[in-house]
C-alpha atoms as a PDB file:
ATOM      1  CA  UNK A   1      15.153  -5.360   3.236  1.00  0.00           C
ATOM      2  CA  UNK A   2      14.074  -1.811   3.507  1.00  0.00           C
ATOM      3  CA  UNK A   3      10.932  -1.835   2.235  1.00  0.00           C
ATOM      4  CA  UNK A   4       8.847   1.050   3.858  1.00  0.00           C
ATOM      5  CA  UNK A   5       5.400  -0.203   2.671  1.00  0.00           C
ATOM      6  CA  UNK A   6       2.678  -1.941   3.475  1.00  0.00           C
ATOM      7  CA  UNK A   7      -0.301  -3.620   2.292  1.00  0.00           C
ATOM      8  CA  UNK A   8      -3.639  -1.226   1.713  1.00  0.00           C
ATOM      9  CA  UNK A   9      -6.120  -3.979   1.406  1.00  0.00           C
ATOM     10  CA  UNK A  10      -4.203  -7.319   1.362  1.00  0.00           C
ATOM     11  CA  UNK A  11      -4.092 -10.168  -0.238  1.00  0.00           C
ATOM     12  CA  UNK A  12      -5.291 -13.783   0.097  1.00  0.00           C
ATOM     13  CA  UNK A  13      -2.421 -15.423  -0.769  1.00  0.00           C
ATOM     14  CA  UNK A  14       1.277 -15.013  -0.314  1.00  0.00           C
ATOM     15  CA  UNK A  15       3.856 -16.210  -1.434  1.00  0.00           C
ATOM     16  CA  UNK A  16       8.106 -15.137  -0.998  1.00  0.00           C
ATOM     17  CA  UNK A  17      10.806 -17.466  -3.007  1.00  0.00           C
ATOM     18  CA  UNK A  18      14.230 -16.075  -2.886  1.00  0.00           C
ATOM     19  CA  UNK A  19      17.263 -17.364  -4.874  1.00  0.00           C
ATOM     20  CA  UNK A  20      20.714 -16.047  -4.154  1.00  0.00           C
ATOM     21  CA  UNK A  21      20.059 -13.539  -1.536  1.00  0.00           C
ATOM     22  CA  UNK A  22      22.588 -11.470  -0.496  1.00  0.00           C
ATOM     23  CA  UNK A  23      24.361 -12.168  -4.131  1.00  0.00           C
ATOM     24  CA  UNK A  24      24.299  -9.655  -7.028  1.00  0.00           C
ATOM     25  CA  UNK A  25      22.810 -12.619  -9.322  1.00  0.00           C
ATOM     26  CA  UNK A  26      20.357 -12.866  -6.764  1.00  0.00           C
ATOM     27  CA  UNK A  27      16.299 -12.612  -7.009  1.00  0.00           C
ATOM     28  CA  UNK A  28      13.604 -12.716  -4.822  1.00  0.00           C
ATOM     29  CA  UNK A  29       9.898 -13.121  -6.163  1.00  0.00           C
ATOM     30  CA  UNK A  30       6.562 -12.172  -3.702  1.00  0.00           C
ATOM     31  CA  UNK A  31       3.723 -13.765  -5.332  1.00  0.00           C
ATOM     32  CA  UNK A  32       0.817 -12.400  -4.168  1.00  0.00           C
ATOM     33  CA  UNK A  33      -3.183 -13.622  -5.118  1.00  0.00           C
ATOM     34  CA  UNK A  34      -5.809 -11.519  -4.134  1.00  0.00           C
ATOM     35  CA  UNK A  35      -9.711 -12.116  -4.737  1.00  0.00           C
ATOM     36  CA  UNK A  36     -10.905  -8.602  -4.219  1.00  0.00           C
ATOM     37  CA  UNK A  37      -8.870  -5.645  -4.052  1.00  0.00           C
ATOM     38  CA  UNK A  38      -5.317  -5.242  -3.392  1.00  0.00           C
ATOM     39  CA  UNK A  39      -2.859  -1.777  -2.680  1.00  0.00           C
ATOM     40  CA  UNK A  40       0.970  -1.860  -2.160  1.00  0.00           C
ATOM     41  CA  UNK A  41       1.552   1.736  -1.053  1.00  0.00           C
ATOM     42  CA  UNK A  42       3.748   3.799   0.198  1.00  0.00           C
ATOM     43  CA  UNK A  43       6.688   2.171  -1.155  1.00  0.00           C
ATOM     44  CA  UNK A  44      10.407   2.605  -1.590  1.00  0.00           C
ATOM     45  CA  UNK A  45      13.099   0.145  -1.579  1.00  0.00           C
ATOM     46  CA  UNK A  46      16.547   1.177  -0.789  1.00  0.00           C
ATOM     47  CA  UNK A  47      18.728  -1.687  -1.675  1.00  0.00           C
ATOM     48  CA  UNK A  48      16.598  -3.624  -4.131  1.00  0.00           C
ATOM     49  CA  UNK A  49      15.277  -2.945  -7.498  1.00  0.00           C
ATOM     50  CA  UNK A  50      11.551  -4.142  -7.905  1.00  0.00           C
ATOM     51  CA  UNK A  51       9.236  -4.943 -10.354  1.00  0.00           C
ATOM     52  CA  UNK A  52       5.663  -5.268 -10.091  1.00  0.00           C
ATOM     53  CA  UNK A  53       3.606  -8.092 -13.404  1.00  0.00           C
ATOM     54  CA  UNK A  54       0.590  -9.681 -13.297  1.00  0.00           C
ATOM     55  CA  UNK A  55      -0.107 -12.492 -16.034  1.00  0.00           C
ATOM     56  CA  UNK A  56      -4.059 -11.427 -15.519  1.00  0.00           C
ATOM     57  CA  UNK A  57      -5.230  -7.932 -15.000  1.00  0.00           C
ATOM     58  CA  UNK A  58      -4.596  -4.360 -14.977  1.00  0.00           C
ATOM     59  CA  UNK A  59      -1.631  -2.687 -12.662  1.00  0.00           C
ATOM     60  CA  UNK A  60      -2.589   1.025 -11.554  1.00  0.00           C
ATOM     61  CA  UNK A  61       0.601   2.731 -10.545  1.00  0.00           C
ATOM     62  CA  UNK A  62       1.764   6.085  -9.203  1.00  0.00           C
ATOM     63  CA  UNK A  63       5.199   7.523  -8.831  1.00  0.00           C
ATOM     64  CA  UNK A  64       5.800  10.821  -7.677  1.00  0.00           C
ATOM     65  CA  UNK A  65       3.255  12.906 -10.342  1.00  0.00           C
ATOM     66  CA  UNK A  66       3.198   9.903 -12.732  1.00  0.00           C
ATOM     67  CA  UNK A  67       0.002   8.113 -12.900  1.00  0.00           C
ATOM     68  CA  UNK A  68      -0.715   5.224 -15.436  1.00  0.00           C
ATOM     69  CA  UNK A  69      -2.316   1.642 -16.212  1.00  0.00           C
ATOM     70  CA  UNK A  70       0.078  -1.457 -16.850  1.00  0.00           C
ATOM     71  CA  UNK A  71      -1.307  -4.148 -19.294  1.00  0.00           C
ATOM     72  CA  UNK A  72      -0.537  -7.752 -18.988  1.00  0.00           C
ATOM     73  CA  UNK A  73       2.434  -7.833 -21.583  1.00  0.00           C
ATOM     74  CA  UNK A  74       4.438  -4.954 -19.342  1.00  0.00           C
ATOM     75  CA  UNK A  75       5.264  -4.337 -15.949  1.00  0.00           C
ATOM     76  CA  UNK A  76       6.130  -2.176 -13.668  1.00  0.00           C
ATOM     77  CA  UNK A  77       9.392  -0.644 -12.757  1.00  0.00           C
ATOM     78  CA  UNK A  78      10.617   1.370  -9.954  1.00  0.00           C
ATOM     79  CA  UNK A  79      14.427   1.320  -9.356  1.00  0.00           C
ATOM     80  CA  UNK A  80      15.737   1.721  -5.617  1.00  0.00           C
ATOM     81  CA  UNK A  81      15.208   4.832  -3.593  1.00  0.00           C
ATOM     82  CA  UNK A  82      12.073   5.685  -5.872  1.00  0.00           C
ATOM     83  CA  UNK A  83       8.842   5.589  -4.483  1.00  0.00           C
ATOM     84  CA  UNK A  84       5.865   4.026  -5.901  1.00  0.00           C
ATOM     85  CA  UNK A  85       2.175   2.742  -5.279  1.00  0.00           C
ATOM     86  CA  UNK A  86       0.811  -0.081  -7.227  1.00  0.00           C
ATOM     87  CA  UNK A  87      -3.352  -0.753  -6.886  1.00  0.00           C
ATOM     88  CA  UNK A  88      -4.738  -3.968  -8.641  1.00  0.00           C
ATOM     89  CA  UNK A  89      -8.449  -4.778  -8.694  1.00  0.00           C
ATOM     90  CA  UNK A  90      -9.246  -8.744  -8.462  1.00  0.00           C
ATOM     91  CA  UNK A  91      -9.360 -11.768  -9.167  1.00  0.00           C
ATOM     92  CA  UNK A  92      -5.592 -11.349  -9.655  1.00  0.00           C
ATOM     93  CA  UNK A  93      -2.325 -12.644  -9.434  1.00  0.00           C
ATOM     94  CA  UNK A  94       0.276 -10.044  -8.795  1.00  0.00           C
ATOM     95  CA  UNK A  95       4.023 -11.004  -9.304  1.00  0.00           C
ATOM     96  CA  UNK A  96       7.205  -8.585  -7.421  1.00  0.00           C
ATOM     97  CA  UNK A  97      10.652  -9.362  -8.654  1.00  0.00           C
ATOM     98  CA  UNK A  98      13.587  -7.495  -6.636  1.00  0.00           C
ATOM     99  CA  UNK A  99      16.764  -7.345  -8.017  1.00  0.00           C
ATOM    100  CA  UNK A 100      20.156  -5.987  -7.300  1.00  0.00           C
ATOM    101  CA  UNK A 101      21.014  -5.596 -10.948  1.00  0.00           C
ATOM    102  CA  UNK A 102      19.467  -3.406 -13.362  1.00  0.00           C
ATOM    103  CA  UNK A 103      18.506  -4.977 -16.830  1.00  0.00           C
ATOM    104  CA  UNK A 104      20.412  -3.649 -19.298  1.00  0.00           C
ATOM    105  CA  UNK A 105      17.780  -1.887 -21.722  1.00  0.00           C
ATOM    106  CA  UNK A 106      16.307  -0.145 -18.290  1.00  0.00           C
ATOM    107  CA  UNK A 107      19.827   1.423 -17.313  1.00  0.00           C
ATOM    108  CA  UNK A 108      18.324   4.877 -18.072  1.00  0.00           C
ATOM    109  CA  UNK A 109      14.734   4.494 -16.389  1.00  0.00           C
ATOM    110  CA  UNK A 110      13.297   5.141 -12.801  1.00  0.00           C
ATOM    111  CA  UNK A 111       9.898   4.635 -12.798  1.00  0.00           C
ATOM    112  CA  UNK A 112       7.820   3.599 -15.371  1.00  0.00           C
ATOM    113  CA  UNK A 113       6.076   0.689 -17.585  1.00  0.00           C
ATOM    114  CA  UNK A 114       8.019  -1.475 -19.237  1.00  0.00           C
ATOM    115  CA  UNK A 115       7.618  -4.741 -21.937  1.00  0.00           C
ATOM    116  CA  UNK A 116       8.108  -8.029 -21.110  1.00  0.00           C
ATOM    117  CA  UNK A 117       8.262 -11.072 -23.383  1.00  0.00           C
ATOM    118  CA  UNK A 118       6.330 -14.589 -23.504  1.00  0.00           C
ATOM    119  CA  UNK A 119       9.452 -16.587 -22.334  1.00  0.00           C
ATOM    120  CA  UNK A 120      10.170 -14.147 -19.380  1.00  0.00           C
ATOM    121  CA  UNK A 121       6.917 -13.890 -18.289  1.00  0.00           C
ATOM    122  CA  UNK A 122       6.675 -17.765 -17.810  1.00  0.00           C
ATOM    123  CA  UNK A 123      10.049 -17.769 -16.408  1.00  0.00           C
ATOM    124  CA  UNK A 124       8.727 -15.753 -14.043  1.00  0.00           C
ATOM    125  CA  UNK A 125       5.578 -18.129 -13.190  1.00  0.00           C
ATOM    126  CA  UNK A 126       7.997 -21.112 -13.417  1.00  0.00           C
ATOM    127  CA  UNK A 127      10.119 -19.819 -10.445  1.00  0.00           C
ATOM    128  CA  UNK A 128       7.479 -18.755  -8.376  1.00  0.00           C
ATOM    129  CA  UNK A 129       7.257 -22.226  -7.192  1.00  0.00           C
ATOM    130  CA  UNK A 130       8.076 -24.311  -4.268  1.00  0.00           C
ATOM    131  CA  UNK A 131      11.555 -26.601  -4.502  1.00  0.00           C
ATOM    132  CA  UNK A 132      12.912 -24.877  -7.910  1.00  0.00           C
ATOM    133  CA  UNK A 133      16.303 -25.749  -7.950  1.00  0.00           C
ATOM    134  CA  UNK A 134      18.534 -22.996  -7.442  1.00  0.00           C
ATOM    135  CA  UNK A 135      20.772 -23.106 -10.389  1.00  0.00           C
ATOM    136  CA  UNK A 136      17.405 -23.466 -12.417  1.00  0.00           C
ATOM    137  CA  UNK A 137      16.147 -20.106 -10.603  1.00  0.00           C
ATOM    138  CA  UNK A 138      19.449 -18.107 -11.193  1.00  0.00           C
ATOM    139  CA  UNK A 139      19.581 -19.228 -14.974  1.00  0.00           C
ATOM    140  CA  UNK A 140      15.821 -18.198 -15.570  1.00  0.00           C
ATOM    141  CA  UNK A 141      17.194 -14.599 -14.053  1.00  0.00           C
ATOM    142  CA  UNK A 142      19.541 -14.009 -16.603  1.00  0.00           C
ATOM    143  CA  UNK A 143      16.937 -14.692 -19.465  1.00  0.00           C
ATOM    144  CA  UNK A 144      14.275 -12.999 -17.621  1.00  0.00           C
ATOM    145  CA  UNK A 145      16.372  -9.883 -17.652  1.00  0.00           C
ATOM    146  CA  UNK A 146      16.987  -9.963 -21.116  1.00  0.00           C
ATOM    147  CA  UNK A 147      13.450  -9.865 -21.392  1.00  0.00           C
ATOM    148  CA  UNK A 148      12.580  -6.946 -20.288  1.00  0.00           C
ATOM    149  CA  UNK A 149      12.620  -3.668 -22.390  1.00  0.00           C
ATOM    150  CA  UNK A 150      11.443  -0.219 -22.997  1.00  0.00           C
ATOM    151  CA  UNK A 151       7.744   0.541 -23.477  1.00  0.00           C
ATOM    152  CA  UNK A 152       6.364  -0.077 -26.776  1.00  0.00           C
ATOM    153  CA  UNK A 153       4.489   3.414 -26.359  1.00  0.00           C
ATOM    154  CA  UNK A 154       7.651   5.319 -26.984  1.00  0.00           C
ATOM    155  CA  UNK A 155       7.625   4.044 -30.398  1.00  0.00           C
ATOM    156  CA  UNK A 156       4.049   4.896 -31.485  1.00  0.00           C
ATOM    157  CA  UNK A 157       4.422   7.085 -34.415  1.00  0.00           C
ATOM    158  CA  UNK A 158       7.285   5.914 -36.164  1.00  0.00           C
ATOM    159  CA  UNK A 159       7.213   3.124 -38.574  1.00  0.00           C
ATOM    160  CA  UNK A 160       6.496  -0.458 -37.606  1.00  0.00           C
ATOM    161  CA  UNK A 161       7.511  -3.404 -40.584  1.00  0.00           C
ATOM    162  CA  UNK A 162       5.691  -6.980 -39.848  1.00  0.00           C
ATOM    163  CA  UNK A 163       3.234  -7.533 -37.183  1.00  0.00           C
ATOM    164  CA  UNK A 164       2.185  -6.480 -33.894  1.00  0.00           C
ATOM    165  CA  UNK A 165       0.680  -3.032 -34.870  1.00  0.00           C
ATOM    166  CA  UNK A 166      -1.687  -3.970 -32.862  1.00  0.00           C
ATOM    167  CA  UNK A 167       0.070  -4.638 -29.631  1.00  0.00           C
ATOM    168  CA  UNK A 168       1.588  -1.256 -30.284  1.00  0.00           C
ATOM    169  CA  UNK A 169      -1.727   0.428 -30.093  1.00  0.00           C
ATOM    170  CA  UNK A 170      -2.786  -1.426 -27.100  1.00  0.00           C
ATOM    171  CA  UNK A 171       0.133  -1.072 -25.210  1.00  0.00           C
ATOM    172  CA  UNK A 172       0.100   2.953 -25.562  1.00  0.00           C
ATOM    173  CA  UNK A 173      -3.857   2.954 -24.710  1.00  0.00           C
ATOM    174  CA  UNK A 174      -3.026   0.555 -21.263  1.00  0.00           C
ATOM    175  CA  UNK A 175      -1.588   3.331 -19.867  1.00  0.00           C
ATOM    176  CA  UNK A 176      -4.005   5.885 -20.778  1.00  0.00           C
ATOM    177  CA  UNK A 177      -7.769   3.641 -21.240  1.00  0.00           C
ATOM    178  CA  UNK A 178      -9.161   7.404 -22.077  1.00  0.00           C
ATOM    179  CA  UNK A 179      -7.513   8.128 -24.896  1.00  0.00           C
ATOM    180  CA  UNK A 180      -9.782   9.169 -27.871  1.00  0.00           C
ATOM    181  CA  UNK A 181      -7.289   8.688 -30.714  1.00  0.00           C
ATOM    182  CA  UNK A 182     -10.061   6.879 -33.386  1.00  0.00           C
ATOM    183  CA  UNK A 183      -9.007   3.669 -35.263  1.00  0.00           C
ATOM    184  CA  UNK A 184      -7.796   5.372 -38.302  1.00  0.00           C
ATOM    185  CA  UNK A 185      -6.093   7.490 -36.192  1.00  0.00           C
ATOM    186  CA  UNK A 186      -3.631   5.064 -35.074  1.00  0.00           C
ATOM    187  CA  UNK A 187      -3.429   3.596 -38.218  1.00  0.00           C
ATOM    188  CA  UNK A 188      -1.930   6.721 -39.790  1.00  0.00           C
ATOM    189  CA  UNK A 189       0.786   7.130 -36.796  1.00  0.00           C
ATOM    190  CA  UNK A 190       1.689   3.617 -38.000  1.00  0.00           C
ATOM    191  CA  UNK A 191       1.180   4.234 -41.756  1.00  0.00           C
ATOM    192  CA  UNK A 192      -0.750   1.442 -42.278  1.00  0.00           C
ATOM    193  CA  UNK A 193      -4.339   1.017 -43.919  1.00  0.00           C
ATOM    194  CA  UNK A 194      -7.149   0.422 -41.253  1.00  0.00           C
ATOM    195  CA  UNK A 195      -8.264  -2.608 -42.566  1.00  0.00           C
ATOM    196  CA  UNK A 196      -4.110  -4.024 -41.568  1.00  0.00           C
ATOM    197  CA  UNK A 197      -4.574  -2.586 -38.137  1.00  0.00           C
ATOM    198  CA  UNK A 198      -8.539  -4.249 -37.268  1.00  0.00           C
ATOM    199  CA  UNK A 199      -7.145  -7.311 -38.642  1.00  0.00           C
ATOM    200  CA  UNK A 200      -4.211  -7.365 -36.488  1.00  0.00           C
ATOM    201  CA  UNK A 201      -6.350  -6.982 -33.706  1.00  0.00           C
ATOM    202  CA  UNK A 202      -8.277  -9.623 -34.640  1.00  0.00           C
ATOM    203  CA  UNK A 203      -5.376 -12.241 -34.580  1.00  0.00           C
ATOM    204  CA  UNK A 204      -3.828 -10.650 -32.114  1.00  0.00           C
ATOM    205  CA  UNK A 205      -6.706  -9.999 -29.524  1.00  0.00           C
ATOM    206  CA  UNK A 206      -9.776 -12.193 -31.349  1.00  0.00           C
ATOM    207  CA  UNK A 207     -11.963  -9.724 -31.051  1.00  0.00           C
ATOM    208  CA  UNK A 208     -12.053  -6.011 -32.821  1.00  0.00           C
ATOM    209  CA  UNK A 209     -10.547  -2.732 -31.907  1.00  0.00           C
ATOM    210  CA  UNK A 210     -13.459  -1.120 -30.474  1.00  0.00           C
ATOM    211  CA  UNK A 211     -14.003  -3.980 -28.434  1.00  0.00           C
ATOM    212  CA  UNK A 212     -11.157  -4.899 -27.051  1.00  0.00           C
ATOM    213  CA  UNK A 213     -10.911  -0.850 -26.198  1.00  0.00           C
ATOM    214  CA  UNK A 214     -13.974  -1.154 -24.430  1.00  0.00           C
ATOM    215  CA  UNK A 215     -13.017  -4.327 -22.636  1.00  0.00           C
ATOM    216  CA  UNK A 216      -9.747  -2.284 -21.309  1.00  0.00           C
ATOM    217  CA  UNK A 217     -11.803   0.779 -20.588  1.00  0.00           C
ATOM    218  CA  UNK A 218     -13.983  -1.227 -17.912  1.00  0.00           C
ATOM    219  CA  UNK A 219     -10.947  -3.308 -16.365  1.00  0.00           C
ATOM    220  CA  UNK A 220      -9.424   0.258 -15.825  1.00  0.00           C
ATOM    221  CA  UNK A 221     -12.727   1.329 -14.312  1.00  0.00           C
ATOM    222  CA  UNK A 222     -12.786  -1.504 -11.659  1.00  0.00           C
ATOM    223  CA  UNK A 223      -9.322  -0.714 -10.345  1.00  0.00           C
ATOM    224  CA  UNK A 224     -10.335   3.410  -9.808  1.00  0.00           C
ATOM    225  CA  UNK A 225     -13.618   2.126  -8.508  1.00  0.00           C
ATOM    226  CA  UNK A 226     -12.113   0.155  -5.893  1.00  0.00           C
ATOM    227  CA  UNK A 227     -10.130   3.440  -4.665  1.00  0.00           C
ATOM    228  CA  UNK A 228     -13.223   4.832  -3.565  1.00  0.00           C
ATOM    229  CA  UNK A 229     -13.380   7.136  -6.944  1.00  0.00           C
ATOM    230  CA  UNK A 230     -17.026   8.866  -7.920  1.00  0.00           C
ATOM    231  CA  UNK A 231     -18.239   7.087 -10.851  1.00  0.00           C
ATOM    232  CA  UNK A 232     -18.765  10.487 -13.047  1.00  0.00           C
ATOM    233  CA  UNK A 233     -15.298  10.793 -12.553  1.00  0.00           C
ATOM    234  CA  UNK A 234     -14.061   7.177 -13.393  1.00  0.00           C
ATOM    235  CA  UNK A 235     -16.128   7.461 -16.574  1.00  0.00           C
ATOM    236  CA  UNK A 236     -14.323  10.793 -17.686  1.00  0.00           C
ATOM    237  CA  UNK A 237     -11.149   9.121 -16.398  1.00  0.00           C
ATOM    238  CA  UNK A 238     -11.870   6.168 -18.663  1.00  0.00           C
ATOM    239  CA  UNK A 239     -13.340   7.639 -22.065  1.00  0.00           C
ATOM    240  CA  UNK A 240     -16.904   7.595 -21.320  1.00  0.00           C
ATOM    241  CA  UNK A 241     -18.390  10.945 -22.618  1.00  0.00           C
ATOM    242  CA  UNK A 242     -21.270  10.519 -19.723  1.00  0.00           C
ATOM    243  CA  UNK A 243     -21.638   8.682 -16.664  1.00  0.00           C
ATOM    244  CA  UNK A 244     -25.199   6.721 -18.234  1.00  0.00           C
ATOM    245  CA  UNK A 245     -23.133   5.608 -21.102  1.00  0.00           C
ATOM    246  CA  UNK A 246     -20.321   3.912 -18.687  1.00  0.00           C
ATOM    247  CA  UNK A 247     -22.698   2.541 -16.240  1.00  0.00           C
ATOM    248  CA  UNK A 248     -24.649   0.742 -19.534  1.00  0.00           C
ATOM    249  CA  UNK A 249     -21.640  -0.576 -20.995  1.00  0.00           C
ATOM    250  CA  UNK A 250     -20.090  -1.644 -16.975  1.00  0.00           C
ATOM    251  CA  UNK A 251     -23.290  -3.378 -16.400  1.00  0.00           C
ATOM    252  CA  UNK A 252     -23.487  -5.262 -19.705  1.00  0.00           C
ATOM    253  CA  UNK A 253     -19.672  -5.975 -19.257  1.00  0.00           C
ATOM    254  CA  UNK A 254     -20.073  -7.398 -15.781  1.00  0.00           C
ATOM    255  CA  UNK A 255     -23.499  -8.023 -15.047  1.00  0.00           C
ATOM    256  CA  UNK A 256     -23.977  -5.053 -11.950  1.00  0.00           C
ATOM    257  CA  UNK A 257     -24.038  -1.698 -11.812  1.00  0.00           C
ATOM    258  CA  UNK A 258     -20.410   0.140 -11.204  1.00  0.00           C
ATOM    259  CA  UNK A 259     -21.829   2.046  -7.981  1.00  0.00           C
ATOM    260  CA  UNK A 260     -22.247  -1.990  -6.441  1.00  0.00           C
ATOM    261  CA  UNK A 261     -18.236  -2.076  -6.369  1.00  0.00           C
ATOM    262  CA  UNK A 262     -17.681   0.766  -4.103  1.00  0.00           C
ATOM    263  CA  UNK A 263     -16.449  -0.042  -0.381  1.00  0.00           C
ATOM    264  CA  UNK A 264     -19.072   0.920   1.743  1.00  0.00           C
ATOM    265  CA  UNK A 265     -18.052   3.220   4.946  1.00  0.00           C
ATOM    266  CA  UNK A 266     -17.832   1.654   8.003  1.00  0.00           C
ATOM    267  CA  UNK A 267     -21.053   1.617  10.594  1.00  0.00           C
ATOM    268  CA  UNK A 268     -20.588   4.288  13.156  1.00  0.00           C
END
């Protein structure tokens, strides 16, 4: 491998399970678990594709100008020869899958967030596992390929029939937790009523719209905060229309104030 990158504030845990190396079928998975924070920067990988899930927490990425948040249901992808940073904020699992082959419905992208399904995200856990047989491995490549797809977010705005109206919404606002677009906002980019779209987010989510928008809003805020970021600025960057509102809603989230989750310099 050519991976020019290496690990800003590393992990616990880690863990590398290849299948078929060398062989265009091939994949490799680096599971990595960190308690605190953890930064992959700096990187480009010339003979592999890679991308970057977690099962449970925010992804902040970065390539070239492109700056956005990854929710659980997506990932990240960066196809060879692109460079790309990737910042998560613990607990967290973080899962990188490098591939020789691009999935089909990516053939067009670089860089960029992109869905994946329930049965290719636990394909993905299942694999990253001590003894899995090979041919089990290879075979849980091909479906995981298949099931991975285009952003949701592209589609925001055109019309949506059956559920997940809601998982349309919050994929578009993971990648942008400041966006100010109003619940009946989104509703009329879908063409739905209101009362469809808060009830979707209750079956979807359990909880409402405005909370589960807050709930994002503060898991974005731990990631920035953890790359040294002024809080007036993280609570701009996140929605907050002043830096007393943020701090009361991050210490009734998480029980602290956000300035407590800044690094502190090093003595001199």
């Amino acid at each position: 491998m050519s991976m020019t990158s290496h690990l800003g504030a590393d992990p616990d845990v880690l863990e590398d399970y290849g299948y078929g190396l060398g062989r265009p079928d091939g994949i490799r998975i680096v599971k990595y678990y960190a308690s605190g924070r953890l930064e992959l920067t700096e990187g480009r990988e010339d003979f592999l594709h890679q991308l970057y899930w977690s099962p449970d927490g925010m992804l902040a990425t970065l390539s070239g100008l492109n700056a956005q948040f990854v929710g659980t249901k997506e990932a990240f992808w960066a196809s060879r020869g692109v460079s790309h940073e990737l910042r998560a904020s613990g607990p967290q699992t973080v899962y990188r899958i490098c591939l020789r082959q691009v999935p089909r419905r990516l053939a067009a992208l670089r860089a960029g967030a992109v869905s994946v399904d329930e049965e290719a995200a636990r394909l993905i856990e299942a694999i990253s596992r001590p003894a899995c047989p090979l041919a089990v491995a290879l075979e849980a490549r091909v479906r995981i390929m298949d099931g991975l797809g285009l952003s949701a977010r592209e589609f925001v705005g055109h019309h949506t029939s059956g559920p997940g109206y809601a998982m349309t919404v919050a994929r578009a606002m993971s990648h942008d937790p400041g966006d100010q677009t109003r619940l009946d906002e989104w509703a009329a980019r879908l063409r739905i009523s209101v009362k469809t779209l808060q009830r979707d987010f209750l079956r979807e989510f359990g909880m409402p719209y405005t909370t589960w928008r807050t709930k994002l809003r503060l898991r974005a805020a731990r990631v920035l905060l953890d790359q040294s970021q002024p809080v007036t600025k993280v609570a701009h960057l996140v929605g907050y229309a002043s830096a007393s509102a943020f701090v009361l809603a991050f210490a009734r989230e998480y029980g602290h104030t956000p300035g407590r989750r800044l690094p502190h310099p090093p003595r001199g």
